[in-house]
Protein backbone atom coordinates (compact mmCIF):
# COMPACT_ATOMS: atom_id res chain seq x y z
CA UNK A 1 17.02 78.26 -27.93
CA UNK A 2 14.42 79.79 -26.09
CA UNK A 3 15.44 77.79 -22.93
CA UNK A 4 18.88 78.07 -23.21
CA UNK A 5 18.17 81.93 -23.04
CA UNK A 6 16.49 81.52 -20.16
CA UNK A 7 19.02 79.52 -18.62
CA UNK A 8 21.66 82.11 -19.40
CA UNK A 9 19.34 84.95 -17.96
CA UNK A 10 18.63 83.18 -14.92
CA UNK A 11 22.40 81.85 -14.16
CA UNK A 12 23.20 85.69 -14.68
CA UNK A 13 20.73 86.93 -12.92
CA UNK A 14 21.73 84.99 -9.84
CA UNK A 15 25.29 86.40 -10.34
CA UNK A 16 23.77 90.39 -9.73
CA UNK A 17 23.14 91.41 -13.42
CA UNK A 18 19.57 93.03 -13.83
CA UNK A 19 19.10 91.25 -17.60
CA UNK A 20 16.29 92.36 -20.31
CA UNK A 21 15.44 90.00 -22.95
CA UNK A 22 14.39 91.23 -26.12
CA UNK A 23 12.72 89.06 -29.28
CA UNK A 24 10.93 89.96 -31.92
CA UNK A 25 7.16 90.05 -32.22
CA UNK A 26 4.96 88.45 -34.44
CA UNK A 27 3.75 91.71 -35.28
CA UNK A 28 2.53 90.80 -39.24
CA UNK A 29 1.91 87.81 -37.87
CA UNK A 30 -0.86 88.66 -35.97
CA UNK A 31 0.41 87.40 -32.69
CA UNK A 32 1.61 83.40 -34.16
CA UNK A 33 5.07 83.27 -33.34
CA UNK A 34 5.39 80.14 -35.29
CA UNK A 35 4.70 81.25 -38.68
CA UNK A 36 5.35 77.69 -40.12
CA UNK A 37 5.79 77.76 -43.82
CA UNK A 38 4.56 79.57 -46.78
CA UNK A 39 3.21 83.12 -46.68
CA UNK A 40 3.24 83.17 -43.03
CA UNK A 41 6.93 82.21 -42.67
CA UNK A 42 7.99 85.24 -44.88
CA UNK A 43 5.47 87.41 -43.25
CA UNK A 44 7.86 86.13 -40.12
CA UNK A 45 10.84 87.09 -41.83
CA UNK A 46 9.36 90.86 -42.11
CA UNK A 47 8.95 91.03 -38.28
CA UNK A 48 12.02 89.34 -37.51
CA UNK A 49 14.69 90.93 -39.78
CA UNK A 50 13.32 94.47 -41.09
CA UNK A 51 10.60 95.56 -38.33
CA UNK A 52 12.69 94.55 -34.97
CA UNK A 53 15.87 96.09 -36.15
CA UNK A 54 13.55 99.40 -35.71
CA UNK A 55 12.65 99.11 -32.15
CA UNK A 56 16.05 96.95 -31.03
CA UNK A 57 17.56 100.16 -32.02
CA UNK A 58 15.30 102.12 -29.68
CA UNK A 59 16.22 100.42 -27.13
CA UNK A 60 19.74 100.63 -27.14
CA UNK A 61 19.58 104.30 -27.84
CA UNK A 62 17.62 104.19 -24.13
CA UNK A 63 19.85 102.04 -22.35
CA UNK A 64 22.93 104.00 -23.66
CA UNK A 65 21.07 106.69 -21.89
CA UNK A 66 20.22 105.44 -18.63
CA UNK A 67 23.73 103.41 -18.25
CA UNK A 68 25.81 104.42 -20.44
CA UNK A 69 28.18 102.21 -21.90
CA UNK A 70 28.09 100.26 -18.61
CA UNK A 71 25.68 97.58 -20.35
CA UNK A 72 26.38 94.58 -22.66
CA UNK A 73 24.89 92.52 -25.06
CA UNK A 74 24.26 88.83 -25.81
CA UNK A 75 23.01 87.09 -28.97
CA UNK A 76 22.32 83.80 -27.55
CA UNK A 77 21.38 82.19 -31.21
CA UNK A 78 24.23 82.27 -33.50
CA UNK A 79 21.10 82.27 -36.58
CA UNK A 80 20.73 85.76 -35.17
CA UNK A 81 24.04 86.94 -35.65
CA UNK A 82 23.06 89.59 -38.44
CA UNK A 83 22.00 91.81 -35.17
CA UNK A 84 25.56 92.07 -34.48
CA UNK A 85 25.31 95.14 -37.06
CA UNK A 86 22.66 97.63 -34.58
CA UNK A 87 24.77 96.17 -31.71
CA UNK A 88 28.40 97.44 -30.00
CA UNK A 89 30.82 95.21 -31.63
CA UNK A 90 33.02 95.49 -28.27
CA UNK A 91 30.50 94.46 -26.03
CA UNK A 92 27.95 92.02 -27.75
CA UNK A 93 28.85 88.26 -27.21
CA UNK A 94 27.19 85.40 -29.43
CA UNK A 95 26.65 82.10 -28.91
CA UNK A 96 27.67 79.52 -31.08
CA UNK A 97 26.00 76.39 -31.00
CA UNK A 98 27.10 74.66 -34.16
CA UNK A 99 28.11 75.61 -37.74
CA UNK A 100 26.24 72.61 -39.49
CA UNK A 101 23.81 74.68 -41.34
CA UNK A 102 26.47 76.98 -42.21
CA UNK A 103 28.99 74.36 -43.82
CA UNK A 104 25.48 72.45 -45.41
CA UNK A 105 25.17 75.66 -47.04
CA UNK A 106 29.02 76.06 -48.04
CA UNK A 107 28.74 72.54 -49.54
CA UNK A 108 30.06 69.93 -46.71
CA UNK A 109 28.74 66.90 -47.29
CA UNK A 110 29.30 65.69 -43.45
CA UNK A 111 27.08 68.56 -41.99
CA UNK A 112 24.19 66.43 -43.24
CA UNK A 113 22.53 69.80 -43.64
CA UNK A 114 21.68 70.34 -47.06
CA UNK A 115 20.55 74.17 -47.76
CA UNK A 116 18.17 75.63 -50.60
CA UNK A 117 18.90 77.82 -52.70
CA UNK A 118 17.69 80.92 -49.83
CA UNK A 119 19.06 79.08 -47.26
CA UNK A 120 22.57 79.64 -49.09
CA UNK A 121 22.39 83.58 -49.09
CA UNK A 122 20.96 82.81 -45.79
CA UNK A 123 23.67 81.10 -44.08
CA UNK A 124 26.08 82.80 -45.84
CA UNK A 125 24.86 86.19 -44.36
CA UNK A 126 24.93 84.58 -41.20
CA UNK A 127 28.87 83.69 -41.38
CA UNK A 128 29.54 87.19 -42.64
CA UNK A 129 28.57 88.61 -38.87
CA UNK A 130 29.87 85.84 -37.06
CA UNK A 131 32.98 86.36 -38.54
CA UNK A 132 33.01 90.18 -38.06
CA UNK A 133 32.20 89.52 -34.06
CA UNK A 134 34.81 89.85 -31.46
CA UNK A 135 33.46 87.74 -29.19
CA UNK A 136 31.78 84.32 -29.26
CA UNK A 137 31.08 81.46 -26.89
CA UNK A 138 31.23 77.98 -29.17
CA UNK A 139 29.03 75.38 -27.18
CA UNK A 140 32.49 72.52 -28.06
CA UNK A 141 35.85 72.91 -29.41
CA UNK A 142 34.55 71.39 -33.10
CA UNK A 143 32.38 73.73 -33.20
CA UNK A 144 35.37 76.49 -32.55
CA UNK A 145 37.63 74.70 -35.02
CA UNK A 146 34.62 74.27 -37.68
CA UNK A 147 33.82 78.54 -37.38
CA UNK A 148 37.86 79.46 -37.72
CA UNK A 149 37.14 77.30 -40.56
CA UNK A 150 34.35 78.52 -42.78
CA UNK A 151 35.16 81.87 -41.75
CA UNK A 152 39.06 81.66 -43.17
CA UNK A 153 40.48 82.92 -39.58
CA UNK A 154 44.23 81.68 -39.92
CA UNK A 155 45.12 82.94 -36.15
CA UNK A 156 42.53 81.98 -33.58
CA UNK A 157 40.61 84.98 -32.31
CA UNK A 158 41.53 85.71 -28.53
CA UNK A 159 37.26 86.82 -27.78
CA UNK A 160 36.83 83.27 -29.52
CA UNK A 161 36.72 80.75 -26.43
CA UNK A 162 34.67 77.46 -25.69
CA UNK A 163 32.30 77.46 -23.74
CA UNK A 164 30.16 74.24 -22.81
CA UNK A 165 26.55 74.63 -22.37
CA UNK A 166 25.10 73.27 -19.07
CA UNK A 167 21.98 71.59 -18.18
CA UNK A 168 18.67 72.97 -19.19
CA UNK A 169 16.67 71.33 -16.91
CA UNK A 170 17.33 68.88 -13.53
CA UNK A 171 17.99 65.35 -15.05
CA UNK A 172 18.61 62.53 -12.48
CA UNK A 173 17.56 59.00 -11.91
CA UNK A 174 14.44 57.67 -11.14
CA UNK A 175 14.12 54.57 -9.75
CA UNK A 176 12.47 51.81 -11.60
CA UNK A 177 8.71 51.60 -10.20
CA UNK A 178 8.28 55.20 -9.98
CA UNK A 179 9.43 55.85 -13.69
CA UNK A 180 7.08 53.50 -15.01
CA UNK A 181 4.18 55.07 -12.79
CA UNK A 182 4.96 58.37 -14.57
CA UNK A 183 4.93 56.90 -17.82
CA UNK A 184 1.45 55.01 -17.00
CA UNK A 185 -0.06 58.35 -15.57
CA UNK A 186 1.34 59.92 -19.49
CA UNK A 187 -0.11 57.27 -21.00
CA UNK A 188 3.25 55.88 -21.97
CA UNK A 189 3.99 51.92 -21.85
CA UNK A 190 7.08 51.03 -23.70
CA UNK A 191 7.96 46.88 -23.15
CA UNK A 192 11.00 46.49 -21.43
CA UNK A 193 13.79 46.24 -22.43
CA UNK A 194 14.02 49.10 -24.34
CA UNK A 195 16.76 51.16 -26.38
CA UNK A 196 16.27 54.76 -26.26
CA UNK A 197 17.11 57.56 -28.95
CA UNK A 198 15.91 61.34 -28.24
CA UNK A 199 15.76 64.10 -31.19
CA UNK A 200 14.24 63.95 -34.37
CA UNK A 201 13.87 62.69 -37.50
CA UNK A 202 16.86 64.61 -39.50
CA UNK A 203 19.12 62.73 -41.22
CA UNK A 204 22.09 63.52 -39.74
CA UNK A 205 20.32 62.05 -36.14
CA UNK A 206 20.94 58.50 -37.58
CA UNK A 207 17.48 57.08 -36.08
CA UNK A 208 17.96 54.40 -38.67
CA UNK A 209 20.77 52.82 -36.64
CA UNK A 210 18.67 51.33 -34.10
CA UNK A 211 16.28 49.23 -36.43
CA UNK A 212 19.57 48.05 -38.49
CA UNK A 213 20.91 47.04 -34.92
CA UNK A 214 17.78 45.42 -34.04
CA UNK A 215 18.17 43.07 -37.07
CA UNK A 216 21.44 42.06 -37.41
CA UNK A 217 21.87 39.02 -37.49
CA UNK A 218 24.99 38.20 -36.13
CA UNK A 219 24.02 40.39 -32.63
CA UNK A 220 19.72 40.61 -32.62
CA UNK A 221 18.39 42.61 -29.83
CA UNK A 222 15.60 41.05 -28.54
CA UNK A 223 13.57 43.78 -27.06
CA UNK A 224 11.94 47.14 -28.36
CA UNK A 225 12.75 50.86 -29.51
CA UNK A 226 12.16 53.47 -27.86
CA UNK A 227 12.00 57.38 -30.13
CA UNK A 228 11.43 59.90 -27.84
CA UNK A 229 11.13 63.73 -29.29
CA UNK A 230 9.59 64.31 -32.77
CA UNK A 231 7.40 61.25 -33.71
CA UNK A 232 8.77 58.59 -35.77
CA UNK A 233 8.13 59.97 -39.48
CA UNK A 234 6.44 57.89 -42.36
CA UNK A 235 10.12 56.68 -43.83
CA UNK A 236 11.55 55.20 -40.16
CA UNK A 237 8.48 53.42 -40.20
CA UNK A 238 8.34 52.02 -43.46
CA UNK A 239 11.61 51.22 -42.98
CA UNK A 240 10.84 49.14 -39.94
CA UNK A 241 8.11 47.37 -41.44
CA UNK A 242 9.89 46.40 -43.89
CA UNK A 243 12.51 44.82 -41.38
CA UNK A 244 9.40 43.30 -39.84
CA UNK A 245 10.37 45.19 -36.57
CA UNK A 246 7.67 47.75 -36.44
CA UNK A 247 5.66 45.79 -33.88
CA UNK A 248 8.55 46.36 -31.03
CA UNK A 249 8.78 49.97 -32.64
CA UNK A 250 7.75 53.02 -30.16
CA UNK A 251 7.28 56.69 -30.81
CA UNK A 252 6.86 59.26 -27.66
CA UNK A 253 6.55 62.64 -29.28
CA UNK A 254 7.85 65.61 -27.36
CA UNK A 255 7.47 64.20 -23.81
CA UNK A 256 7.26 66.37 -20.78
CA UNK A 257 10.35 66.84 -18.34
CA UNK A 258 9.47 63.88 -15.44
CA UNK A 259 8.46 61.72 -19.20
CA UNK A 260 11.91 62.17 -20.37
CA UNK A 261 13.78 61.58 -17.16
CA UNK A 262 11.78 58.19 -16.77
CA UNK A 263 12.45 56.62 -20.04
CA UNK A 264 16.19 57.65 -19.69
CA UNK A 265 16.40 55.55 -16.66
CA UNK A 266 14.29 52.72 -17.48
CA UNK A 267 16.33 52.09 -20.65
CA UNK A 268 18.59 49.41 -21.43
CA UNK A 269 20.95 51.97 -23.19
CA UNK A 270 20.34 55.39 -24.93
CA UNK A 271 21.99 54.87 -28.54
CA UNK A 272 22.82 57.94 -29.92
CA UNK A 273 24.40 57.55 -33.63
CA UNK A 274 24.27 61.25 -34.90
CA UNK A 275 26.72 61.86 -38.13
CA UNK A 276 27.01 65.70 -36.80
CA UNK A 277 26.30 67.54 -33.51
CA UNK A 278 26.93 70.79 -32.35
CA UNK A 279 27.12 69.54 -28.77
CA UNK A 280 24.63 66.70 -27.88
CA UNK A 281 23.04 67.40 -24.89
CA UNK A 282 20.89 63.99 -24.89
CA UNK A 283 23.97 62.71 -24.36
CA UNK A 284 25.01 64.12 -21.14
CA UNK A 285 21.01 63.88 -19.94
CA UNK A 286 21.29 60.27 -20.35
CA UNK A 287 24.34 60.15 -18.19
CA UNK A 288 22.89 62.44 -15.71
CA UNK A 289 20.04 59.49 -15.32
CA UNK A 290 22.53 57.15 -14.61
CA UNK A 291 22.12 55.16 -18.46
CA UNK A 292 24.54 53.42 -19.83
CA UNK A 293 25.53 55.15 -23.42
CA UNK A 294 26.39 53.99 -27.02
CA UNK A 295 27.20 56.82 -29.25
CA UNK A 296 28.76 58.20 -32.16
CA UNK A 297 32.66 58.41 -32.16
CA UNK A 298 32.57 61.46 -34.30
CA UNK A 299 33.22 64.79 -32.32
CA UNK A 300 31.86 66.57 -30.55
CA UNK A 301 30.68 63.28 -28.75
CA UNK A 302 33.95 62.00 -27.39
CA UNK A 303 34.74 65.47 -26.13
CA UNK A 304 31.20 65.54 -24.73
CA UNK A 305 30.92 62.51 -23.44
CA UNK A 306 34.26 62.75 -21.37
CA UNK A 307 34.94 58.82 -22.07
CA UNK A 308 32.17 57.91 -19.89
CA UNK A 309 30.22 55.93 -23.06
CA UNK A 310 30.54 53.61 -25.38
CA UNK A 311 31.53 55.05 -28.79
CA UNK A 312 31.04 53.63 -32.12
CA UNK A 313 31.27 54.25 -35.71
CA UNK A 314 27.72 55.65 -36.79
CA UNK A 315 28.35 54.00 -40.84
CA UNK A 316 28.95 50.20 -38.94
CA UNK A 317 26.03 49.11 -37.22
CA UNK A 318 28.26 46.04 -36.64
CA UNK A 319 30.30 48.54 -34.63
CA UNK A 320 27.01 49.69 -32.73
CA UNK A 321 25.25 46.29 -32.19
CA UNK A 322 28.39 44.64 -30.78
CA UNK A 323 28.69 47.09 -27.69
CA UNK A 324 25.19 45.59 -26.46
CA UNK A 325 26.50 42.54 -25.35
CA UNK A 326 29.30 44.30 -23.39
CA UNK A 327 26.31 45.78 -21.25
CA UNK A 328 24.86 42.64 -19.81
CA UNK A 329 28.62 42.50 -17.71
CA UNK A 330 27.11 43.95 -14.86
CA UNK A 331 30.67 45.34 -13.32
CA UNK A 332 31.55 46.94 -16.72
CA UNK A 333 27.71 48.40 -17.05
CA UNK A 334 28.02 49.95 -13.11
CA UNK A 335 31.11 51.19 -13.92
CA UNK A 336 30.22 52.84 -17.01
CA UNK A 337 27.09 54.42 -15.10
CA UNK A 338 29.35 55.39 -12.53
CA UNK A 339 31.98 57.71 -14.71
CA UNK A 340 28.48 59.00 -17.11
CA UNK A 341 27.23 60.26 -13.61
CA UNK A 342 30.73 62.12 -12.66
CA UNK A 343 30.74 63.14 -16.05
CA UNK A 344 28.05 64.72 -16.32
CA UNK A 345 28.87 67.06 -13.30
CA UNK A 346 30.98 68.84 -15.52
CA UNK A 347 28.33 70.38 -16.93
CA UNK A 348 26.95 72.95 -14.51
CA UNK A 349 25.10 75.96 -14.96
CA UNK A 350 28.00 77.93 -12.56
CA UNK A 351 30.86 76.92 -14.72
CA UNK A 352 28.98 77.85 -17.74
CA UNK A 353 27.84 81.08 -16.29
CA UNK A 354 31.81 81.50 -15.43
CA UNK A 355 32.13 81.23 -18.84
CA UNK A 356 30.04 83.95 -20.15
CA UNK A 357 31.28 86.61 -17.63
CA UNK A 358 34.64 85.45 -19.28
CA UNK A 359 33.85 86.18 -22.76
CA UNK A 360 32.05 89.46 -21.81
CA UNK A 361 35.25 90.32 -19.69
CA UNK A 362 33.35 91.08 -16.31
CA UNK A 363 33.06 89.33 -12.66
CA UNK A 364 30.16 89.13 -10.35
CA UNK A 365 31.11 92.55 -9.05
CA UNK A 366 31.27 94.60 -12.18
CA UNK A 367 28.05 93.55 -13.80
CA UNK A 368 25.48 96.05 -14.61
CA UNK A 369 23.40 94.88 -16.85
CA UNK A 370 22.79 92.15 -19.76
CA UNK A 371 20.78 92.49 -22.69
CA UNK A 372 19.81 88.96 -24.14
């Protein structure tokens, strides 16, 4: 979230707005803004939800006096909703980026996001300001349809639009040699071939999916497994030596920007068999390095994906395993790289900024000022 804001500021920024961003500090906290678990996370709580509500209204008492109500507002977390109430309804925007914790927490078994009993009231307060906002920006049109949903609106809300995120970062190819000198000077060597996944451990990511496809035995892949992101957890590997796979098993946790852009294009194929995503912006990174994809066929994938990949049924790993084969045709895998790459075009920080002045109602021209 944190660079998504800064994305937003910055693509608004270069459109004339003069834009303040404002997040609480770890004030009880002592300075740690990641309070982890415990005392400490409810100690982060405090600052977050009772002591910042004191000085965010400050500030918009200030700004309402220096530019009247010539200034708008921008939650760009939808977990932060519940600031909606110090904000003005009429000009505060939120963004949206999925509703899985949300629907976990109503009881939906396919958000694969099971809640506590905390996280309930949690979520639930969350849902009770998205719904009461006027105007949000959902990162993919199941994320839309999900939030009219849970939140029981019948006829769609006009300030409700999609809006697709962009890129956070530059993602392009790199060519063969030099990606596997910036793995080498990361201390990364991965045996090629390779399949790739990028995220993290949580359930609904599917990371299972590429050991079962390694071992089937009606389609084997012969080469190695790549997880890039959070490191492999205790229960992927057990699970791999127990398939007697954990040897051709690799685990590159949270690898820097040129890292990331090198495995992507040195991989066979980035597999990505997620059972729920808001968006999926591996996806679309992948493409962007010119990577054949295999992903899941549930939305918002195919939506995401614009066509441009192979899609699968994440419960079949006969369904996954048998589009590796198709990948060795080398005028079906060029022409697969070829639409990912035009895909992925479609995701540009100027249409998604042309987004945003949409939902805030504004053009370059009438912007004053944002307050993310």
């Amino acid at each position: 979230m944190i660079r998504f804001t800064k994305l937003l500021a910055k693509g608004l920024k270069d459109r004339g707005a003069t834009v303040e961003i404002l997040t609480p500090q770890p004030i009880l906290l002592g300075g740690n803004a990641n309070p982890g678990s415990g005392v400490a996370k409810w100690l982060g709580y405090v600052d977050k939800w009772i002591l910042f509500p004191f000085s965010l209204r400050r500030v918009i008492k200030k700004r309402r006096r220096e530019f009247g109500d010539n200034i708008h507002y921008h939650i760009c977390d939808h977990s932060n909703a519940p600031y909606l109430a110090y904000l003005p309804k009429n000009r505060t925007g939120i963004t949206c980026h999925d509703v899985l914790a949300i629907r976990g927490a109503l009881g939906y078994p396919e958000a694969y996001c099971a809640a506590s009993r905390t996280g309930v009231v949690f979520q639930r307060w969350i849902l009770k300001h998205l719904r009461n906002a006027d105007h949000i920006a959902c990162v993919s049109c199941l994320t839309l349809r999900h939030l009219h949903e849970i939140a029981g609106v019948n006829i769609p809300k006009v300030g409700w639009i999609v809006v697709h995120n962009a890129f956070n970062a530059e993602f392009g190819k790199i060519e063969r040699d030099e990606a596997v000198q910036i793995l080498k000077q990361n201390r990364v060597v991965i045996p090629q071939p390779f399949l790739l996944h990028v995220g993290s451990n949580l359930p609904r990511k599917n990371r299972r999916m590429l050991l079962q496809m390694v071992k089937l035995e009606s389609l084997p892949w012969p080469g190695h497994i790549c997880f890039a992101g959070e490191p492999v957890d205790a229960l992927l590997s057990e699970q791999a030596r127990a398939l007697g796979i954990l040897d051709r098993v690799h685990s590159v946790s949270k690898p820097n920007h040129k890292s990331l852009c090198a495995l992507y294009s040195l991989a066979h194929a980035f597999v990505f068999p997620s059972f729920s995503e808001g968006f999926g912006w591996p996806l679309i990174e992948a493409q962007a390095c010119g990577t054949p994809v295999i992903a899941s066929n549930l939305e918002p994938l195919p939506e995401v994906s614009g066509g441009a990949v192979i899609h699968a049924n994440p419960h079949d790993v006969q369904s996954f395993a048998s589009a590796l084969p198709a990948l060795n045709d080398e005028v079906f895998r060029k022409s697969l790289i070829e639409k990912g790459l035009k895909n992925a075009t479609r995701f540009s920080r100027s249409t998604m900024i042309d987004g945003y002045l949409a939902l805030h109602d504004l053009n370059d021209s009438s912007i004053v000022r944002v307050t993310i």
